[in-house]
PDB file of N, CA and C in Angstrom:
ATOM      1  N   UNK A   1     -18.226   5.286 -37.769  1.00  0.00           N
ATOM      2  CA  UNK A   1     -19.460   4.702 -37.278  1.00  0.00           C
ATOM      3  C   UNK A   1     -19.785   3.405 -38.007  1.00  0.00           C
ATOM      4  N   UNK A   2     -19.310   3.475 -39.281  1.00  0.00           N
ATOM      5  CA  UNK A   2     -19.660   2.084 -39.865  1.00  0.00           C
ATOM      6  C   UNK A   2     -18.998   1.123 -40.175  1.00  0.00           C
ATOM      7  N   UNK A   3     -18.599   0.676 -38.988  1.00  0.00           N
ATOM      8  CA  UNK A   3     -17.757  -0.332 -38.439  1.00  0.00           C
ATOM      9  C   UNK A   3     -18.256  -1.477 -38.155  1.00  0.00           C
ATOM     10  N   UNK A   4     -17.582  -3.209 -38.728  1.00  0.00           N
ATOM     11  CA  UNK A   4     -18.316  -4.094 -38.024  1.00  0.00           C
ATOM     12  C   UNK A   4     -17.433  -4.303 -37.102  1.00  0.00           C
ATOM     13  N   UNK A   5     -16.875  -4.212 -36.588  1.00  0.00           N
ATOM     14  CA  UNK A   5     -16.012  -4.341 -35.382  1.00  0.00           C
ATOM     15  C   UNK A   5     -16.452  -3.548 -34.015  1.00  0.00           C
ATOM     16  N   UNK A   6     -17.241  -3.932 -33.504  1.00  0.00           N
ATOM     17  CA  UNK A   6     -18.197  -2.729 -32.515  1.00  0.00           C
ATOM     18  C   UNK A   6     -16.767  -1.910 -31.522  1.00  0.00           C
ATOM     19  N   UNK A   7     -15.406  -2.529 -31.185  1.00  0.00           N
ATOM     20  CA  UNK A   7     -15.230  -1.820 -30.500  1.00  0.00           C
ATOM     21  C   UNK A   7     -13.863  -0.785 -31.380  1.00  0.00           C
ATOM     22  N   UNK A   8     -13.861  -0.573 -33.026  1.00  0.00           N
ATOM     23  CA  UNK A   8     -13.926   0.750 -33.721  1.00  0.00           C
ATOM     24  C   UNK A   8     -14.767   1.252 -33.915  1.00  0.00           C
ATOM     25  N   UNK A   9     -15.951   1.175 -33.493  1.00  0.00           N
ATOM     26  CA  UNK A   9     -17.145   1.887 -33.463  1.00  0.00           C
ATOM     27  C   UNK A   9     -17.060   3.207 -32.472  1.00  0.00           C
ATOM     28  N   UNK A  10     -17.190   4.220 -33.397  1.00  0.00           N
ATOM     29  CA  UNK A  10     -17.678   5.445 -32.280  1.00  0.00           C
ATOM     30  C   UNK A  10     -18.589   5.266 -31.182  1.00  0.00           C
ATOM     31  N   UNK A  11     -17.895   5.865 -29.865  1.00  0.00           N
ATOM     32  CA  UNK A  11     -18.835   5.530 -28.909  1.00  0.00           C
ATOM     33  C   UNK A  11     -19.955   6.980 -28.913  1.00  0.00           C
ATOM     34  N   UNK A  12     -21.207   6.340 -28.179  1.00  0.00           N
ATOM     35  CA  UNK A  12     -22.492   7.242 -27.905  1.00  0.00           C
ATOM     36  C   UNK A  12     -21.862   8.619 -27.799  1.00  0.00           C
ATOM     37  N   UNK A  13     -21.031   8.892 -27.226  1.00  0.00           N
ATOM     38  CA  UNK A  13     -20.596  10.489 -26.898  1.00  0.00           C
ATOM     39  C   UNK A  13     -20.090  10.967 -27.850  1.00  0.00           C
ATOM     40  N   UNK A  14     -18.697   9.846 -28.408  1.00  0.00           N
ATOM     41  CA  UNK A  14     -18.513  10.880 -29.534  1.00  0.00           C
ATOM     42  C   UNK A  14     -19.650  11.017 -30.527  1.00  0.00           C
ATOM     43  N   UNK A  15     -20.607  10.354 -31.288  1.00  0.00           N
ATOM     44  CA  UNK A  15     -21.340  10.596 -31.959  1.00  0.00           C
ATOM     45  C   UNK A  15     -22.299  11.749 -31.521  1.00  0.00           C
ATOM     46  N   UNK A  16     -22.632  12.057 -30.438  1.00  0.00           N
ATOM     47  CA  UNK A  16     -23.594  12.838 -29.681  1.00  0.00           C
ATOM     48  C   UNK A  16     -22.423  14.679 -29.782  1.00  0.00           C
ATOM     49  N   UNK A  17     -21.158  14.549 -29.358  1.00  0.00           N
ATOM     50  CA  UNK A  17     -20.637  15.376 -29.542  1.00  0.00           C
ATOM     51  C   UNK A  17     -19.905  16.034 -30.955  1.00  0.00           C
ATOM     52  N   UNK A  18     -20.092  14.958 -31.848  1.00  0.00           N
ATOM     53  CA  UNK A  18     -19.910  15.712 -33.318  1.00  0.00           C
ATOM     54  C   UNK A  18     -20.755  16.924 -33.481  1.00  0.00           C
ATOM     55  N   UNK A  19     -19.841  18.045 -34.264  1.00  0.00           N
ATOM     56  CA  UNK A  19     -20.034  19.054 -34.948  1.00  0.00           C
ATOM     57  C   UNK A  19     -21.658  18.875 -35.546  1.00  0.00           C
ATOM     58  N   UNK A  20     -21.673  17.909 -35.951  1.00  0.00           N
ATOM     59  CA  UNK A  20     -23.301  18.087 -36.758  1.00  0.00           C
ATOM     60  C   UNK A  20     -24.442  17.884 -35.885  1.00  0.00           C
ATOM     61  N   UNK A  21     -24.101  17.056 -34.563  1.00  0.00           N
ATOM     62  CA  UNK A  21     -25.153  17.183 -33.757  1.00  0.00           C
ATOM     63  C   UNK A  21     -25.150  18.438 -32.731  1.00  0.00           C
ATOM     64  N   UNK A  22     -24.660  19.334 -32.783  1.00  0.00           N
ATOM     65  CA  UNK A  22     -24.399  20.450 -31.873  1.00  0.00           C
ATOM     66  C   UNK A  22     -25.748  20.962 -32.183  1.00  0.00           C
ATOM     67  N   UNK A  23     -26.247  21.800 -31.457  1.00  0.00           N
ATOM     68  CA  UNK A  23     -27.522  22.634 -30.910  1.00  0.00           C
ATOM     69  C   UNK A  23     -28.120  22.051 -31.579  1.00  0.00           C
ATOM     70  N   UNK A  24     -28.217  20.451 -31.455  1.00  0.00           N
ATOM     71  CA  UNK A  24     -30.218  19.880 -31.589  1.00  0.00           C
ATOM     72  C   UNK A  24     -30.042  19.505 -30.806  1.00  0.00           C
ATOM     73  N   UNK A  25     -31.755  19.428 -30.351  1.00  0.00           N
ATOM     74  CA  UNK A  25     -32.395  19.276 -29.268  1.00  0.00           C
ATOM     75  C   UNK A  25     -32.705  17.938 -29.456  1.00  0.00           C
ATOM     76  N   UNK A  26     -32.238  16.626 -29.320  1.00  0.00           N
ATOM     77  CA  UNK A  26     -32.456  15.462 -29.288  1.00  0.00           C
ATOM     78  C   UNK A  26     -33.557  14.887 -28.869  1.00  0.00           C
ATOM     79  N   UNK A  27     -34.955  13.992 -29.336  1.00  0.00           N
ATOM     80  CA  UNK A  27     -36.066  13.493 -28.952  1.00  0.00           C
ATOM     81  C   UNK A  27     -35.609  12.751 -27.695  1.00  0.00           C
ATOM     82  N   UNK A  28     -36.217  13.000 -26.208  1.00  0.00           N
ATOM     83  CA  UNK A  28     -36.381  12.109 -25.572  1.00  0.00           C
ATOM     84  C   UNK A  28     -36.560  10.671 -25.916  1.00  0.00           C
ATOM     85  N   UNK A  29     -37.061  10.208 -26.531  1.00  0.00           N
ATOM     86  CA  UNK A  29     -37.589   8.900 -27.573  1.00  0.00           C
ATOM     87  C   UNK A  29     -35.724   8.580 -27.477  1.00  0.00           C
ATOM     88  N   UNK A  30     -35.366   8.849 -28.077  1.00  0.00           N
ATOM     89  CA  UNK A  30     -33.962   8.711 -28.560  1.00  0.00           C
ATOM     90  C   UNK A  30     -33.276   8.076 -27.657  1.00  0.00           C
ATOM     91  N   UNK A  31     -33.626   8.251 -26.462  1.00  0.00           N
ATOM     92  CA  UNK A  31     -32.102   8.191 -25.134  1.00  0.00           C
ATOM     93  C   UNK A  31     -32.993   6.917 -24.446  1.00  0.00           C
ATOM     94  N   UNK A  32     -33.481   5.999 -25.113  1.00  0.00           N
ATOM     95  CA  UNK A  32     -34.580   4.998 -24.464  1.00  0.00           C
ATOM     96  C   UNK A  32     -33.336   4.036 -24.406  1.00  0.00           C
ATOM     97  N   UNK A  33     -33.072   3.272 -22.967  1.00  0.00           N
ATOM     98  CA  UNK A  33     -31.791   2.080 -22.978  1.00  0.00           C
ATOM     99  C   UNK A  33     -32.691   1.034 -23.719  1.00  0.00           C
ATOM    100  N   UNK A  34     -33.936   1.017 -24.555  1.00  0.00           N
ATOM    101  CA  UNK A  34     -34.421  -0.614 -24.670  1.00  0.00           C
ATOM    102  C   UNK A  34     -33.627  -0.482 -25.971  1.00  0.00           C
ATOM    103  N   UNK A  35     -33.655  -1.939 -26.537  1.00  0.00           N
ATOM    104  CA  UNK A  35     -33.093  -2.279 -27.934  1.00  0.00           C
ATOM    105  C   UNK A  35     -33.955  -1.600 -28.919  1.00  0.00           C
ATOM    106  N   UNK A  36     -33.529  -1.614 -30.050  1.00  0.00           N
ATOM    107  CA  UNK A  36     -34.614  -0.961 -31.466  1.00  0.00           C
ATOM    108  C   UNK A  36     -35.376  -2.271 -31.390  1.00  0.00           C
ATOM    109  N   UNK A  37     -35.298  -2.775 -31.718  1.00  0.00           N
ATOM    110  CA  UNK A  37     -36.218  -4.447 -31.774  1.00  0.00           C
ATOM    111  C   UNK A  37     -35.308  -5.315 -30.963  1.00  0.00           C
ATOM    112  N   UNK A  38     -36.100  -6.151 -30.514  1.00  0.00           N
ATOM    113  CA  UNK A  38     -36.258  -7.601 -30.002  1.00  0.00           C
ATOM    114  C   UNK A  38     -36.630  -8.345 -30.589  1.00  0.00           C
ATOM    115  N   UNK A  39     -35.648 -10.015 -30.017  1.00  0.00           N
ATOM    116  CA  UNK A  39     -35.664 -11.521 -30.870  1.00  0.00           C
ATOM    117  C   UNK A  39     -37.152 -11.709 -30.878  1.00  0.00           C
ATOM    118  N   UNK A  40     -37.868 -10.793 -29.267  1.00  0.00           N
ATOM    119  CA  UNK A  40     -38.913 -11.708 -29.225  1.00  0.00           C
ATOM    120  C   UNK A  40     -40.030 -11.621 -30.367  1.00  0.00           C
ATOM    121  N   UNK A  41     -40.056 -10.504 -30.709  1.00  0.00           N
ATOM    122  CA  UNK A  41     -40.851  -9.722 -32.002  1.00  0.00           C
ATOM    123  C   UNK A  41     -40.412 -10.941 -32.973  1.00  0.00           C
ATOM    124  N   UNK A  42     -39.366 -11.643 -33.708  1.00  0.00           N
ATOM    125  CA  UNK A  42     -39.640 -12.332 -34.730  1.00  0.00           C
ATOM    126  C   UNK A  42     -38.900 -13.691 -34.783  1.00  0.00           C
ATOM    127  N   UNK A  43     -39.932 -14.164 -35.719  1.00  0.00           N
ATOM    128  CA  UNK A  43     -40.409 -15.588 -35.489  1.00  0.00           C
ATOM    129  C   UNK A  43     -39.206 -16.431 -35.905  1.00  0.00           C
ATOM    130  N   UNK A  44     -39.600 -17.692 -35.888  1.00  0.00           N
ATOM    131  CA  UNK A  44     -38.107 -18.441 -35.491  1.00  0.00           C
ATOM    132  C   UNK A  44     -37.467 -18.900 -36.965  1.00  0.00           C
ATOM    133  N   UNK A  45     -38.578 -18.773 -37.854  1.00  0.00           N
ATOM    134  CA  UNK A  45     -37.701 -18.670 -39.273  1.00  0.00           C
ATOM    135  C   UNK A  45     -37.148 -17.154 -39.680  1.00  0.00           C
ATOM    136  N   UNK A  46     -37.414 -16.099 -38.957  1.00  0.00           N
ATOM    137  CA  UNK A  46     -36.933 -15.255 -39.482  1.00  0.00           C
ATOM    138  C   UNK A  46     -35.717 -14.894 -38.806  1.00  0.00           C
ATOM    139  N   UNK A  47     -35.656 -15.295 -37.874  1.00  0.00           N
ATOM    140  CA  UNK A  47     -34.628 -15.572 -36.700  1.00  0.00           C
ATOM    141  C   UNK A  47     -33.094 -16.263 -37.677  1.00  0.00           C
ATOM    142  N   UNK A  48     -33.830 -17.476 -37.962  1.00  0.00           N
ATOM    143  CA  UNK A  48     -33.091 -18.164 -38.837  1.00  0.00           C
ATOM    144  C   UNK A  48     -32.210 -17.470 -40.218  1.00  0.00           C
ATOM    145  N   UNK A  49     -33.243 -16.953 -40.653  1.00  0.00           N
ATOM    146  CA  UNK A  49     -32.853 -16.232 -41.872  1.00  0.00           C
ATOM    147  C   UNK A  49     -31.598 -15.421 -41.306  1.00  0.00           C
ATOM    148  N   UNK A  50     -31.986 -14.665 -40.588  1.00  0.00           N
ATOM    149  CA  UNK A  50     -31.415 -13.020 -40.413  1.00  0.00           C
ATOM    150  C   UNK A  50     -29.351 -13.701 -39.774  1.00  0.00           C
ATOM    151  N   UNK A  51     -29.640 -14.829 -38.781  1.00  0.00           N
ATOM    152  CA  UNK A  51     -28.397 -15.774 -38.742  1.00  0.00           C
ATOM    153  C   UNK A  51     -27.778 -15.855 -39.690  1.00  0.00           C
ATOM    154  N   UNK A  52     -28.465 -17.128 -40.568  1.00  0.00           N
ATOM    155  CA  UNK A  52     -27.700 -17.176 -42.267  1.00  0.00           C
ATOM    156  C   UNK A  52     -27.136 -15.946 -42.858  1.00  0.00           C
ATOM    157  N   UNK A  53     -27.738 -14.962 -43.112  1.00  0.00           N
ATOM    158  CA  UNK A  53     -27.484 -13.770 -43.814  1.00  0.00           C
ATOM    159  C   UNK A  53     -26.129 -13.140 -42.977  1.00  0.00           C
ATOM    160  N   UNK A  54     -26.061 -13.232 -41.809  1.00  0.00           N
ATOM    161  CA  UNK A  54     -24.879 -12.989 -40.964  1.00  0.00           C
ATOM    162  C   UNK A  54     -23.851 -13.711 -40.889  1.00  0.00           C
ATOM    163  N   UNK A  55     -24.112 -14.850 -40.913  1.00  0.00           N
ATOM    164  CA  UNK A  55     -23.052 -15.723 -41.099  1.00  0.00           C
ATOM    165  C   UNK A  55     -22.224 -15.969 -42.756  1.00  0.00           C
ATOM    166  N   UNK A  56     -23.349 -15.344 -43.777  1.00  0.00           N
ATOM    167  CA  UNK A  56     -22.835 -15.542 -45.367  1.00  0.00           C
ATOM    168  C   UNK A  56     -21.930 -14.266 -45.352  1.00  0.00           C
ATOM    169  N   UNK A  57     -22.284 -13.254 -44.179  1.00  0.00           N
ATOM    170  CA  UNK A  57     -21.838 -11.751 -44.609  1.00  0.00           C
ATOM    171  C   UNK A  57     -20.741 -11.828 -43.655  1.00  0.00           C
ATOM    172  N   UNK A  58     -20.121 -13.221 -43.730  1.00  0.00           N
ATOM    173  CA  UNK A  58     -18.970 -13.075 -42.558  1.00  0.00           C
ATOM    174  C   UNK A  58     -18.698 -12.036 -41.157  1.00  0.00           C
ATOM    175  N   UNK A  59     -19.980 -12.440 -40.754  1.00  0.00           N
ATOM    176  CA  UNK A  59     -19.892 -10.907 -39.957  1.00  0.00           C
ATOM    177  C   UNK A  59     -19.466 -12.162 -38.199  1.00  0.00           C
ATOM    178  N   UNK A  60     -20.072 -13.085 -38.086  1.00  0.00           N
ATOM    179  CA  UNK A  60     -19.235 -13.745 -36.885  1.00  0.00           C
ATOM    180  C   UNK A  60     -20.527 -15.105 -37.889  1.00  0.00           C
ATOM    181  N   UNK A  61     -19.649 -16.063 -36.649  1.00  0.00           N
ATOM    182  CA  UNK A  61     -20.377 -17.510 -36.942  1.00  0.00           C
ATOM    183  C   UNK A  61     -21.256 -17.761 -36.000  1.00  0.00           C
ATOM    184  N   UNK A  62     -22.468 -18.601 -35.950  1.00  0.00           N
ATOM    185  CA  UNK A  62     -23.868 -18.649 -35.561  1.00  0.00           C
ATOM    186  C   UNK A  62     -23.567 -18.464 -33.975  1.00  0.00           C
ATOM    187  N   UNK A  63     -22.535 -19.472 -33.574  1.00  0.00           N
ATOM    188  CA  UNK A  63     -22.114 -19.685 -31.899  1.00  0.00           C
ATOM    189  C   UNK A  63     -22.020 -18.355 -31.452  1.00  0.00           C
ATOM    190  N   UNK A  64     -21.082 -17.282 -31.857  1.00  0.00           N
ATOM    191  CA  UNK A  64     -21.023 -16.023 -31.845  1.00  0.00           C
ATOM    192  C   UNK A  64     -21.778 -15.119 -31.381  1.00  0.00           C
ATOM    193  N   UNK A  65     -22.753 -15.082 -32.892  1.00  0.00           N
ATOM    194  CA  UNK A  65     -24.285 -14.489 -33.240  1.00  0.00           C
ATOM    195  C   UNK A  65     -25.185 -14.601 -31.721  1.00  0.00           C
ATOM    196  N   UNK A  66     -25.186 -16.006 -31.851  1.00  0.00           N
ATOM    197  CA  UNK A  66     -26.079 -16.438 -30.455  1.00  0.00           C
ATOM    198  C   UNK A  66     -25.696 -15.598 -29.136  1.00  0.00           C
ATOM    199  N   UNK A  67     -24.645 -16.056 -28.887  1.00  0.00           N
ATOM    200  CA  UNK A  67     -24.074 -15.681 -27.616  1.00  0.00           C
ATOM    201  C   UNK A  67     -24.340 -14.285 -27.448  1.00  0.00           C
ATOM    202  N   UNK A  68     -24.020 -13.100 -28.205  1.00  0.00           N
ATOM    203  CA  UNK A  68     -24.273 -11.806 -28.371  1.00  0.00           C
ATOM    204  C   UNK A  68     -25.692 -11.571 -27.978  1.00  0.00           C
ATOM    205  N   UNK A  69     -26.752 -12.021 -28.987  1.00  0.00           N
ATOM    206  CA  UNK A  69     -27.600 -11.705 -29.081  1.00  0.00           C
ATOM    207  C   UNK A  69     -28.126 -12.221 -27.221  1.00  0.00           C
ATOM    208  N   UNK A  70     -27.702 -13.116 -26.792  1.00  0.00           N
ATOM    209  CA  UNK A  70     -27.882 -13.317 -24.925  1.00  0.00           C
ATOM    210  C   UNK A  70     -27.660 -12.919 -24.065  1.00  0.00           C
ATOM    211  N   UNK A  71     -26.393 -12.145 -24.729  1.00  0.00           N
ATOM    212  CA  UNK A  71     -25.666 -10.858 -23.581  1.00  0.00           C
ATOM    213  C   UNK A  71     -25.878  -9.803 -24.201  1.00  0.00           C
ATOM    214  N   UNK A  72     -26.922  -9.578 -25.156  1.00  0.00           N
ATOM    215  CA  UNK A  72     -27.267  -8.117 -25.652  1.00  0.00           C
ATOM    216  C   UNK A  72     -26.169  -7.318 -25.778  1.00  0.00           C
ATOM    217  N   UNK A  73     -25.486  -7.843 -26.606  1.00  0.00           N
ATOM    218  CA  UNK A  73     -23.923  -7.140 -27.340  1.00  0.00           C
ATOM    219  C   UNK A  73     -24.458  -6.974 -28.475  1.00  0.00           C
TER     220      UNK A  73
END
């Protein structure tokens, strides 16, 4: 699961079908398709920040970052 490479990332099912999630009853809340947060929630220096910090943590470069964050990847 803690993968930056989203597609070695466990998908929704397998995580949902692991051994440890067996007989819970999962919050409705949970299965919501919206994002945990949205860009629109924060402001354009923090926007900024949270870029930098991604881009120092070699995780992709800003062009990247952007693009994702437009196609909600």
């Amino acid at each position: 699961m803690l993968q930056r490479n989203p597609r070695q990332r466990a998908t929704l099912e397998q995580i949902e079908s692991h051994r440890w999630l067996q007989g819970v009853d999962p919050s409705p809340a949970s299965r919501s398709l919206l994002p945990l947060t949205s860009h629109k929630r924060v402001s354009e220096e923090e926007h900024d920040i949270i870029i930098q910090a991604m881009e120092c943590g070699n995780i992709a470069d800003q062009d990247t970052i952007q693009e994702a964050l437009e196609t909600d990847r």
